[in-house]
C-alpha atoms as a PDB file:
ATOM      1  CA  UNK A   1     126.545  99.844  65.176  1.00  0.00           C
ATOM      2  CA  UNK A   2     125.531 101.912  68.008  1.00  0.00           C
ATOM      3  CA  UNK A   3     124.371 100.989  71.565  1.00  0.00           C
ATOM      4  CA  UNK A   4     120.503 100.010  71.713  1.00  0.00           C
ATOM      5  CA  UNK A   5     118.462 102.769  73.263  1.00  0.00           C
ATOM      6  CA  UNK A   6     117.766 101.992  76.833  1.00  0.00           C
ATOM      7  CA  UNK A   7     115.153 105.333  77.703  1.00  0.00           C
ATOM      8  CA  UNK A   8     112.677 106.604  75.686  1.00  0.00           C
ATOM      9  CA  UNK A   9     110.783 110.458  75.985  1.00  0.00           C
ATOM     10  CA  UNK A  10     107.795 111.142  74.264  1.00  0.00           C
ATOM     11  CA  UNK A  11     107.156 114.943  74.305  1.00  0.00           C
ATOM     12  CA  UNK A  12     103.301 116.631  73.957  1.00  0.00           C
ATOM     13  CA  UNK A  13     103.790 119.829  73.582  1.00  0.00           C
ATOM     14  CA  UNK A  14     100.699 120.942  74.646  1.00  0.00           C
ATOM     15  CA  UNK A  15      98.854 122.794  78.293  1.00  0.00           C
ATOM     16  CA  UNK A  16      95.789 124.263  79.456  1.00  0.00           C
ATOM     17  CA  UNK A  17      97.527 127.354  80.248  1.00  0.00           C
ATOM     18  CA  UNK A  18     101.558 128.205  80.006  1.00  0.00           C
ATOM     19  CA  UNK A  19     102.940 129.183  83.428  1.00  0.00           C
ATOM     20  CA  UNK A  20     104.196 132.645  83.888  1.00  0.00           C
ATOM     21  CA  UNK A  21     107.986 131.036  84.109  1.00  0.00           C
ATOM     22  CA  UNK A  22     107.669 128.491  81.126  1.00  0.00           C
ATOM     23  CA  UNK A  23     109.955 128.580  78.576  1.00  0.00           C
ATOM     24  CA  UNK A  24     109.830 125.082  77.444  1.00  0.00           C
ATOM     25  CA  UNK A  25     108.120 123.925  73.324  1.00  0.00           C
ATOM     26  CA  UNK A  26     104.728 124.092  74.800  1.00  0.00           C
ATOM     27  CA  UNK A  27     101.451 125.685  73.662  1.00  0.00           C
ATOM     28  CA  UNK A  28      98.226 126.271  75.376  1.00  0.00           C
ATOM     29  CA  UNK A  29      95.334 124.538  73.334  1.00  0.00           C
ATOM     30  CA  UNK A  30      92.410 122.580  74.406  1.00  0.00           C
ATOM     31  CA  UNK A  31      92.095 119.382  73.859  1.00  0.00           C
ATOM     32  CA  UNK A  32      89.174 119.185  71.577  1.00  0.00           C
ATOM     33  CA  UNK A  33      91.443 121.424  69.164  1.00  0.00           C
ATOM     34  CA  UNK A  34      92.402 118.827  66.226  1.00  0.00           C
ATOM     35  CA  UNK A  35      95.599 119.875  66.297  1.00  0.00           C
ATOM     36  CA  UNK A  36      96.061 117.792  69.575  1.00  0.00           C
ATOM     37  CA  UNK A  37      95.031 114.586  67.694  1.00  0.00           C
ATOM     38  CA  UNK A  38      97.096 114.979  64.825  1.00  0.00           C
ATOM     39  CA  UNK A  39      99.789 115.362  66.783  1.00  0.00           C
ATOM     40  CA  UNK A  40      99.628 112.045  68.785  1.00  0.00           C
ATOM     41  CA  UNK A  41      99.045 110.336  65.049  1.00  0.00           C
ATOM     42  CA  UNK A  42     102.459 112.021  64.271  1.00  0.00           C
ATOM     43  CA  UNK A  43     103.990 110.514  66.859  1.00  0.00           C
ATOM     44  CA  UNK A  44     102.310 107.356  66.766  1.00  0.00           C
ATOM     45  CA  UNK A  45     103.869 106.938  63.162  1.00  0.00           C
ATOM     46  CA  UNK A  46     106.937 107.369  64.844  1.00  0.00           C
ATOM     47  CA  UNK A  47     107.058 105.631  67.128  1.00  0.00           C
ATOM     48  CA  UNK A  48     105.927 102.631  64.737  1.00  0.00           C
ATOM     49  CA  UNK A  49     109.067 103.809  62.785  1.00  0.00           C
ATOM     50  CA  UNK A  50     111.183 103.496  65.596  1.00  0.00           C
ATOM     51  CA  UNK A  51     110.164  99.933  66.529  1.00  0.00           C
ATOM     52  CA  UNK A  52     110.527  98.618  62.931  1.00  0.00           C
ATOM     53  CA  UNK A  53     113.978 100.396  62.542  1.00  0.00           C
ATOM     54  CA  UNK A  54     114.569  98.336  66.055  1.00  0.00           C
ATOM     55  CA  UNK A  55     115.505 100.772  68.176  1.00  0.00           C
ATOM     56  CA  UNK A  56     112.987 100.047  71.093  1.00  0.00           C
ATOM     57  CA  UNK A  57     113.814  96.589  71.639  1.00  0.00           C
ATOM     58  CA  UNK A  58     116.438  97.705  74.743  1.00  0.00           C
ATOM     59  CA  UNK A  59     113.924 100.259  75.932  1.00  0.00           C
ATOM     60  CA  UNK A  60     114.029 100.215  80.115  1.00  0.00           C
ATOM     61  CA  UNK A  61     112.454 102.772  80.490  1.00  0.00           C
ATOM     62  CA  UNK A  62     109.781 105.537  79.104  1.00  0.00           C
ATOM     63  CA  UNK A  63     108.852 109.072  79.899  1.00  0.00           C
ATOM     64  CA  UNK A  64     105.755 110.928  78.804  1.00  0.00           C
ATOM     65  CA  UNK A  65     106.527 114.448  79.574  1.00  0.00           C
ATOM     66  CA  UNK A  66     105.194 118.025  78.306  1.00  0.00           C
ATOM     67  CA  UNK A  67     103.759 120.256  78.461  1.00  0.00           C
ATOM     68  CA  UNK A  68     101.012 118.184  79.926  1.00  0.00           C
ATOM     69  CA  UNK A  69     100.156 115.007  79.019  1.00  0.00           C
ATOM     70  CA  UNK A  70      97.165 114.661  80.826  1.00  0.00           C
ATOM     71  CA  UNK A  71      95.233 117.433  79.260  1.00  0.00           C
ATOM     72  CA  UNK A  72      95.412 115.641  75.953  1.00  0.00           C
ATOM     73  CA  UNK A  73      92.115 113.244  77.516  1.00  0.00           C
ATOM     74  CA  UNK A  74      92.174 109.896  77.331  1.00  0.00           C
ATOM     75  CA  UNK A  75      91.581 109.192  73.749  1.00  0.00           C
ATOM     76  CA  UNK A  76      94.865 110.556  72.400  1.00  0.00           C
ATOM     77  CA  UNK A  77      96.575 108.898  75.560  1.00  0.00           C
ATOM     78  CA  UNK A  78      94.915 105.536  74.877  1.00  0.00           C
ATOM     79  CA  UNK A  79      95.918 105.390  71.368  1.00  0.00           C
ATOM     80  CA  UNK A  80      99.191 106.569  72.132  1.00  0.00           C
ATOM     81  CA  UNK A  81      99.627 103.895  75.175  1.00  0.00           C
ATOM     82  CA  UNK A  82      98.364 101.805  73.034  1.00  0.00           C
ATOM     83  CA  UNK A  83     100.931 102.171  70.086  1.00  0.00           C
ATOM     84  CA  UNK A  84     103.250 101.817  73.208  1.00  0.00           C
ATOM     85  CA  UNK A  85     102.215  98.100  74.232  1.00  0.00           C
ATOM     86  CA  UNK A  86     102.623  96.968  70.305  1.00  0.00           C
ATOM     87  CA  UNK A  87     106.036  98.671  69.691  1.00  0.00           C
ATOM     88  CA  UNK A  88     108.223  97.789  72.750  1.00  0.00           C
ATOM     89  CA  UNK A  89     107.993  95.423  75.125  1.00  0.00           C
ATOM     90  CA  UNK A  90     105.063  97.424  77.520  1.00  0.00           C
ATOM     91  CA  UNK A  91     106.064  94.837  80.777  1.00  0.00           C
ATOM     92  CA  UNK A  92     105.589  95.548  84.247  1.00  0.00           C
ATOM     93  CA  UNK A  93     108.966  95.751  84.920  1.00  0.00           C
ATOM     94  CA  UNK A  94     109.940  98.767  82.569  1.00  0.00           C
ATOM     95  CA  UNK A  95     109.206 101.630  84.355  1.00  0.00           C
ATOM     96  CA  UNK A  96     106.569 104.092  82.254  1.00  0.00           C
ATOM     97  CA  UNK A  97     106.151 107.658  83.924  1.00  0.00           C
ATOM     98  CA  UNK A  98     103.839 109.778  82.811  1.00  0.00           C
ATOM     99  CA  UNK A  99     103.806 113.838  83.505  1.00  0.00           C
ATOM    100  CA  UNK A 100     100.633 114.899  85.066  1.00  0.00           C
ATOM    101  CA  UNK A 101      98.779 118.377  86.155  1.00  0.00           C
ATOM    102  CA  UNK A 102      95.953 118.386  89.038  1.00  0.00           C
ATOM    103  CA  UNK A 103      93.488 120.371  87.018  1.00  0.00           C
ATOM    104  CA  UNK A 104      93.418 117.203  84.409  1.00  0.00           C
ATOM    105  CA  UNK A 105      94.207 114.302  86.471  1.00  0.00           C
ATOM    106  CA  UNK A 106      90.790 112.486  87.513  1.00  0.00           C
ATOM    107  CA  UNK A 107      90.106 108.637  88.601  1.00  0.00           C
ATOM    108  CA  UNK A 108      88.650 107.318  85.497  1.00  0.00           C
ATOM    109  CA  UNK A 109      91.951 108.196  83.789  1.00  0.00           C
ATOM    110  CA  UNK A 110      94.011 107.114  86.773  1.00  0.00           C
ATOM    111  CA  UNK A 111      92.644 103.895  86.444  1.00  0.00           C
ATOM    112  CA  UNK A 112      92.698 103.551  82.506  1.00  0.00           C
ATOM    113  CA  UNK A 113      96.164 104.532  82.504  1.00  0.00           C
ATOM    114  CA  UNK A 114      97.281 102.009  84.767  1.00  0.00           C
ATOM    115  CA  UNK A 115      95.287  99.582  82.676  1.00  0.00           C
ATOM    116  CA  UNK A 116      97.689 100.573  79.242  1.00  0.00           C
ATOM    117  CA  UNK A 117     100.832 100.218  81.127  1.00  0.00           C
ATOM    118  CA  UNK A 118     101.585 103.304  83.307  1.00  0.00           C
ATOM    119  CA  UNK A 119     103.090 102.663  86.512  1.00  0.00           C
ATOM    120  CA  UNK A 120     104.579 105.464  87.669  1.00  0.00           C
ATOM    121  CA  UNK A 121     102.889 109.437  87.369  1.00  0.00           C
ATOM    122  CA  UNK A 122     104.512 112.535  88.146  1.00  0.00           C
ATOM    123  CA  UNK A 123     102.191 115.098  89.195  1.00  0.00           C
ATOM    124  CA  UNK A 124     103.221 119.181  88.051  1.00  0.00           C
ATOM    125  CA  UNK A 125     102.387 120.594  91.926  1.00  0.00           C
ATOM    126  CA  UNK A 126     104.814 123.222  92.907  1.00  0.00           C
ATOM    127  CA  UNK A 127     103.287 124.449  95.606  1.00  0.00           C
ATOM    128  CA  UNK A 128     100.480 123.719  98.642  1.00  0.00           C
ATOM    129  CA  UNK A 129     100.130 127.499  98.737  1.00  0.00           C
ATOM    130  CA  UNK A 130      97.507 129.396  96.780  1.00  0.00           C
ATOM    131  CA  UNK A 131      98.892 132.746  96.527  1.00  0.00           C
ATOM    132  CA  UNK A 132     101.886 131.697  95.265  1.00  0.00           C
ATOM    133  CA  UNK A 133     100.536 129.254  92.853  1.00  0.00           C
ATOM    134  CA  UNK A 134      98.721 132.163  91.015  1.00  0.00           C
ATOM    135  CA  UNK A 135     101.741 134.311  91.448  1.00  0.00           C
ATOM    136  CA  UNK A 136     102.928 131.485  89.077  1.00  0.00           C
ATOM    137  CA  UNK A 137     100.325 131.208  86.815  1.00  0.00           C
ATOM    138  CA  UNK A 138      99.083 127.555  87.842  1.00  0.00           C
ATOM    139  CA  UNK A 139      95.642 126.804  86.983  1.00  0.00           C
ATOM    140  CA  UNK A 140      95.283 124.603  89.848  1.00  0.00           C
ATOM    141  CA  UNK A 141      95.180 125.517  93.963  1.00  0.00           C
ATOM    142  CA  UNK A 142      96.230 123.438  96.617  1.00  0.00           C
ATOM    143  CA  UNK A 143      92.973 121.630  97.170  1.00  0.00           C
ATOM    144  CA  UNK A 144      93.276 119.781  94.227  1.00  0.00           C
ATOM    145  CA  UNK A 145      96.598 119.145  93.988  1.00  0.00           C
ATOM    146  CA  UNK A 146      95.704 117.296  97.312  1.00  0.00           C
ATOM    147  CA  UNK A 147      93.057 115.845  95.460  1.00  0.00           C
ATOM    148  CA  UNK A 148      95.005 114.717  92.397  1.00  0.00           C
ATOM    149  CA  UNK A 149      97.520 112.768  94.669  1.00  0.00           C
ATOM    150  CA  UNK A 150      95.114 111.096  96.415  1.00  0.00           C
ATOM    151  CA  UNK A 151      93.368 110.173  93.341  1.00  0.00           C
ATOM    152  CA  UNK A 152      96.971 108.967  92.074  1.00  0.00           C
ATOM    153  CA  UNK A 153      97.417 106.503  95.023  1.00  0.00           C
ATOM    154  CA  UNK A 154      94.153 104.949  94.297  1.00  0.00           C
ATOM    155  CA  UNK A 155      96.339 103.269  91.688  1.00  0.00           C
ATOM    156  CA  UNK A 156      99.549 103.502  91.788  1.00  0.00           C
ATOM    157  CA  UNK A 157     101.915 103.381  94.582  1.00  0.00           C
ATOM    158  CA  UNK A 158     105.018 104.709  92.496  1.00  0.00           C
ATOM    159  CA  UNK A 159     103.886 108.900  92.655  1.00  0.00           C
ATOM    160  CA  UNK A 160     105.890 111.653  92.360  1.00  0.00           C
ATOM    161  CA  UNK A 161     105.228 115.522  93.001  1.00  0.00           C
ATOM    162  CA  UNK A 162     107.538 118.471  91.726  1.00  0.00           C
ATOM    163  CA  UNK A 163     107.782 121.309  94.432  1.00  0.00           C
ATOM    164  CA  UNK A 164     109.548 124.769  93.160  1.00  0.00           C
ATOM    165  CA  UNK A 165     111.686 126.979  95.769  1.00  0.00           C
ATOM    166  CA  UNK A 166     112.821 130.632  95.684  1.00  0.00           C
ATOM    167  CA  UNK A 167     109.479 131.224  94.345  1.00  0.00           C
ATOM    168  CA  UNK A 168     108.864 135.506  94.895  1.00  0.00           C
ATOM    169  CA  UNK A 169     107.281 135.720  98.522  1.00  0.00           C
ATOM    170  CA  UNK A 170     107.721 132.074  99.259  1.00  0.00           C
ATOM    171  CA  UNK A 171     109.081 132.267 102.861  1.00  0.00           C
ATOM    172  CA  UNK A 172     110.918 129.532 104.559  1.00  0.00           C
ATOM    173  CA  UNK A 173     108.631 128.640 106.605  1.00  0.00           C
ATOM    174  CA  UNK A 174     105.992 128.412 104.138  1.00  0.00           C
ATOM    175  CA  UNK A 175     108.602 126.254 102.303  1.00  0.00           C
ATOM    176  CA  UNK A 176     109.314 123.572 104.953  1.00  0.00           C
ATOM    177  CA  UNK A 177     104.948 123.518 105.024  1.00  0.00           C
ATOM    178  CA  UNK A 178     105.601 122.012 101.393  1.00  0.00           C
ATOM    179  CA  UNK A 179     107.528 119.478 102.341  1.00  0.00           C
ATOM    180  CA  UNK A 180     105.637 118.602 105.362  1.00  0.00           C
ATOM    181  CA  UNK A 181     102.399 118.242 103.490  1.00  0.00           C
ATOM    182  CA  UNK A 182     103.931 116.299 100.683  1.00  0.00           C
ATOM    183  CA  UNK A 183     105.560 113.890 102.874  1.00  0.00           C
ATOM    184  CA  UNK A 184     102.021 113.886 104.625  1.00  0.00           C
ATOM    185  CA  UNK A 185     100.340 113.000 101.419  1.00  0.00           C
ATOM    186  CA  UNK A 186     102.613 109.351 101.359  1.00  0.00           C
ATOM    187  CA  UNK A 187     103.965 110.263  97.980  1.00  0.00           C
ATOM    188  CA  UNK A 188     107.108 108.017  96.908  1.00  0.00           C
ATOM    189  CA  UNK A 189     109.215 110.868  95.323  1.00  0.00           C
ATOM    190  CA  UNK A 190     109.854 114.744  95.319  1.00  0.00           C
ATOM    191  CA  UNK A 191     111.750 116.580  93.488  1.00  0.00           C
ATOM    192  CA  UNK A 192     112.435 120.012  94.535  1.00  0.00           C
ATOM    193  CA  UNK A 193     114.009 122.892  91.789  1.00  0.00           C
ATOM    194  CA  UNK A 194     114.481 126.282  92.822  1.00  0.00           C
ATOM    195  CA  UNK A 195     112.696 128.869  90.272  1.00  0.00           C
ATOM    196  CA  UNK A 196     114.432 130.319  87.442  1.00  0.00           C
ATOM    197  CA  UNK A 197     113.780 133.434  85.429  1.00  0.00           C
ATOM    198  CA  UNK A 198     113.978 132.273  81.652  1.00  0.00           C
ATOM    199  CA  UNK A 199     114.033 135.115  78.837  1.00  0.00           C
ATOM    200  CA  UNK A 200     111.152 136.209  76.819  1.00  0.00           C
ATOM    201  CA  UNK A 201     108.448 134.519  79.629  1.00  0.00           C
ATOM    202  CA  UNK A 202     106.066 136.179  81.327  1.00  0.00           C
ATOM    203  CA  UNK A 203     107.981 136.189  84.822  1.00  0.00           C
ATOM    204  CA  UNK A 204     110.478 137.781  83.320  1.00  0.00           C
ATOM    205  CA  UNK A 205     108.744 140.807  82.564  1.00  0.00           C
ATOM    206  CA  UNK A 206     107.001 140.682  86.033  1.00  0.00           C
ATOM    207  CA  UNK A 207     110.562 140.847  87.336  1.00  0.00           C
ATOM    208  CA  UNK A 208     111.598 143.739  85.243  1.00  0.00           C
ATOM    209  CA  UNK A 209     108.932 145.709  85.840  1.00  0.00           C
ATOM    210  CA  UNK A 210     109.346 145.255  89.291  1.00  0.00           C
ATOM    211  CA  UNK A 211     106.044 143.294  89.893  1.00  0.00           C
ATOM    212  CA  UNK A 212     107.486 140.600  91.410  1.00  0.00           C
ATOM    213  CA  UNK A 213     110.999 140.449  93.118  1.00  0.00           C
ATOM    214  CA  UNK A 214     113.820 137.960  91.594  1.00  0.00           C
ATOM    215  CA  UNK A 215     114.311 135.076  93.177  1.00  0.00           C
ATOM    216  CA  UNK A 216     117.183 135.322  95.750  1.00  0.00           C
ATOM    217  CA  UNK A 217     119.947 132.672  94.721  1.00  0.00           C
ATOM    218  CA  UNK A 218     121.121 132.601  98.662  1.00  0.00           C
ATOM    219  CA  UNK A 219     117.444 131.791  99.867  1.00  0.00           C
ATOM    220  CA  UNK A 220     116.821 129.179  97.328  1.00  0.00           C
ATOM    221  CA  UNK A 221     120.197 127.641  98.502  1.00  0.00           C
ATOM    222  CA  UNK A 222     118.876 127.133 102.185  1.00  0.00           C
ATOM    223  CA  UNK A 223     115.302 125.878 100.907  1.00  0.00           C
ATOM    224  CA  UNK A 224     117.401 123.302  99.111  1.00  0.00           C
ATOM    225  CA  UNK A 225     119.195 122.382 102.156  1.00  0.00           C
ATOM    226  CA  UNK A 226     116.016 122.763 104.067  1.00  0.00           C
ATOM    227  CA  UNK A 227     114.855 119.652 101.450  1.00  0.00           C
ATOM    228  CA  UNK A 228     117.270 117.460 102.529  1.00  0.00           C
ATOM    229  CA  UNK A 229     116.762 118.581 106.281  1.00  0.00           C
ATOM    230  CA  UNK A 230     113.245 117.899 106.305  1.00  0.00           C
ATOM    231  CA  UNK A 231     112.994 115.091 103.782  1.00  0.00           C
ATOM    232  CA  UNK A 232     115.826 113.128 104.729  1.00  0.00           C
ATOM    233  CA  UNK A 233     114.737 112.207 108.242  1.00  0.00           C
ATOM    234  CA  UNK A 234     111.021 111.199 106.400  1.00  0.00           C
ATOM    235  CA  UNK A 235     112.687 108.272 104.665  1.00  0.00           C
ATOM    236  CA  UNK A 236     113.557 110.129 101.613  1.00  0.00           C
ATOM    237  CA  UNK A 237     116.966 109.605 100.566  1.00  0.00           C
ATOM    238  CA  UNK A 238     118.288 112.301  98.135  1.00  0.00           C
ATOM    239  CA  UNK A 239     119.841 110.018  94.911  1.00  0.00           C
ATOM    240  CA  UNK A 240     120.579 113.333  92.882  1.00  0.00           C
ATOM    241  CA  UNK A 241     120.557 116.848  93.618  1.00  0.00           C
ATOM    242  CA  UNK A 242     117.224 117.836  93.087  1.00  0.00           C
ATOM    243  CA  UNK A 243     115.831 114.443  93.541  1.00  0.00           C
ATOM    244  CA  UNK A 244     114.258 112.635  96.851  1.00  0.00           C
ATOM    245  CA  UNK A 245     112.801 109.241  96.890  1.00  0.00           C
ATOM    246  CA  UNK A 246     111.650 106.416  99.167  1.00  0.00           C
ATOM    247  CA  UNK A 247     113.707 102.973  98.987  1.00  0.00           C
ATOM    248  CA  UNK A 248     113.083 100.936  95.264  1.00  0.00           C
ATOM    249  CA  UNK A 249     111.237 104.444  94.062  1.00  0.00           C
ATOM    250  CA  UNK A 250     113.976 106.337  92.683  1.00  0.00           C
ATOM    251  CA  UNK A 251     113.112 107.507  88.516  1.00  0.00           C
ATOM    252  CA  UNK A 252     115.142 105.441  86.595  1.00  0.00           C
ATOM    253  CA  UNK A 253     114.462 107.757  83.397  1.00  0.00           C
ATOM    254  CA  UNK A 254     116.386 110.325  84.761  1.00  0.00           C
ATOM    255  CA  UNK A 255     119.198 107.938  86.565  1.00  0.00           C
ATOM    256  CA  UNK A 256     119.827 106.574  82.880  1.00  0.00           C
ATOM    257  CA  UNK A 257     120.142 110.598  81.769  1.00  0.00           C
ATOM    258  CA  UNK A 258     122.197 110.886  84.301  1.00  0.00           C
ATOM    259  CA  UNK A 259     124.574 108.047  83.666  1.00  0.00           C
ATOM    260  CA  UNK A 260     124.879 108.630  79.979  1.00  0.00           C
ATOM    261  CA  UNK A 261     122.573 105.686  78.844  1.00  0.00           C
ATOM    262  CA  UNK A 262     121.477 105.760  75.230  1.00  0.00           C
ATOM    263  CA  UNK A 263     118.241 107.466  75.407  1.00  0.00           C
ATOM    264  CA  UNK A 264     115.872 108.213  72.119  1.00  0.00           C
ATOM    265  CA  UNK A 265     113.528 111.239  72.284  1.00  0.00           C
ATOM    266  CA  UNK A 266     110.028 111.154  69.954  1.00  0.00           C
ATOM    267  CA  UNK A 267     107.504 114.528  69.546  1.00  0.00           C
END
């Protein structure tokens, strides 16, 4: 008999655009494409699967992560929320993070998601600089990742952004900026991972052509330490390496990775 699953991760494969440094199972597809949708009936047949086997009956937590989930639109994530709420038990108190991009994130979804049983959203920004968000092939500037925050907190008060370090021409300077704004912005969580060049991606070939300079190990070391100098004081206690949160907001998805809780993956 093994241990009941305590975490579960849904994975959607799919983005408006890959980023010059992904390397993850992703694809870039709109969301009209009926690929999308018979993908989320896949893994709402799973997941159906999985609760009759009884394997979500433990669950504490669940992660919705990608790729981006929000591009999907909100009538794959409805009927996949709502295959959710029937298959485990969907209460306030298990904590439901979803993976989110600015470009995709509006209010009408913010508030239907929080309706099905999100309550906490983890928004893709690495940067509040333009120039090097296109140097990374986001699809989004800094205005709206503003914007999508904001938009966040009209619902929920659990939000998290994901800030990148070591990025080519990222100074420190314009580093520390990042973590003032997103400490500005009232946001509950950062997490902060310096950039890595993965094989086969189109960074990688930037970098070898000499493009773009390789990140600098020793830099992104002192923009990590410049995290914890900068957050730290701002009420944001570091809980794991890469991780910052306010009191009561750290991710308990990743805490049960971390601590070797059973955890069941889907997608």
């Amino acid at each position: 008999m093994y241990d009941p699953y305590k975490a579960l991760y849904l994975h959607i494969p799919f983005c408006k655009k890959r980023c010059a440094y992904c390397d993850f199972a992703t694809q870039a597809i709109e969301r009209e494409n009926p690929a999308v949708s018979e993908y989320i009936d896949e893994l709402v047949l799973e997941i159906r699967r999985a609760s009759r086997e009884g394997k979500l009956g433990s669950i504490e937590t669940v992660y919705i992560g990608g790729g981006t989930p929000s591009h999907i639109g909100m009538a794959n994530l409805s009927k996949l929320l709502y295959t959710l709420s029937t298959s485990l038990h969907l209460t306030p108190e298990v904590e439901c993070t979803m993976e989110a991009n600015p470009e995709s994130l509006t209010e009408p979804m913010v508030k239907d998601l929080w309706a099905l049983g999100v309550n906490r959203l983890s928004i893709g920004v690495q940067s509040f600089d333009d120039e090097l968000l296109a140097r990374l092939g986001r699809v989004h500037d800094a205005e709206e990742a503003k914007r999508a925050i904001a938009c966040a907190q009209t619902r929920f008060e659990n939000v998290s952004i994901d800030l990148m370090c070591g990025i080519p021409g990222q100074g420190f300077e314009g580093f520390a900026a990042d973590l003032e704004t997103a400490i500005a912005s009232g946001v509950a969580h950062v997490s902060v991972y310096p950039l890595s060049v993965e094989e086969n991606t189109p960074l990688e070939l930037l970098v070898e052509s000499g493009a773009l300079e390789a990140p600098v190990e020793d830099n992104q070391a002192i923009m990590m330490e410049t995290a914890l100098r900068v957050l730290d004081p701002a009420g944001y206690r570091r809980y794991e390496v890469a991780s910052y949160a306010k009191a009561g907001f750290e991710c308990r998805h990743n805490k049960a990775y971390w601590t070797g809780k059973p955890y069941l993956g889907v997608g």
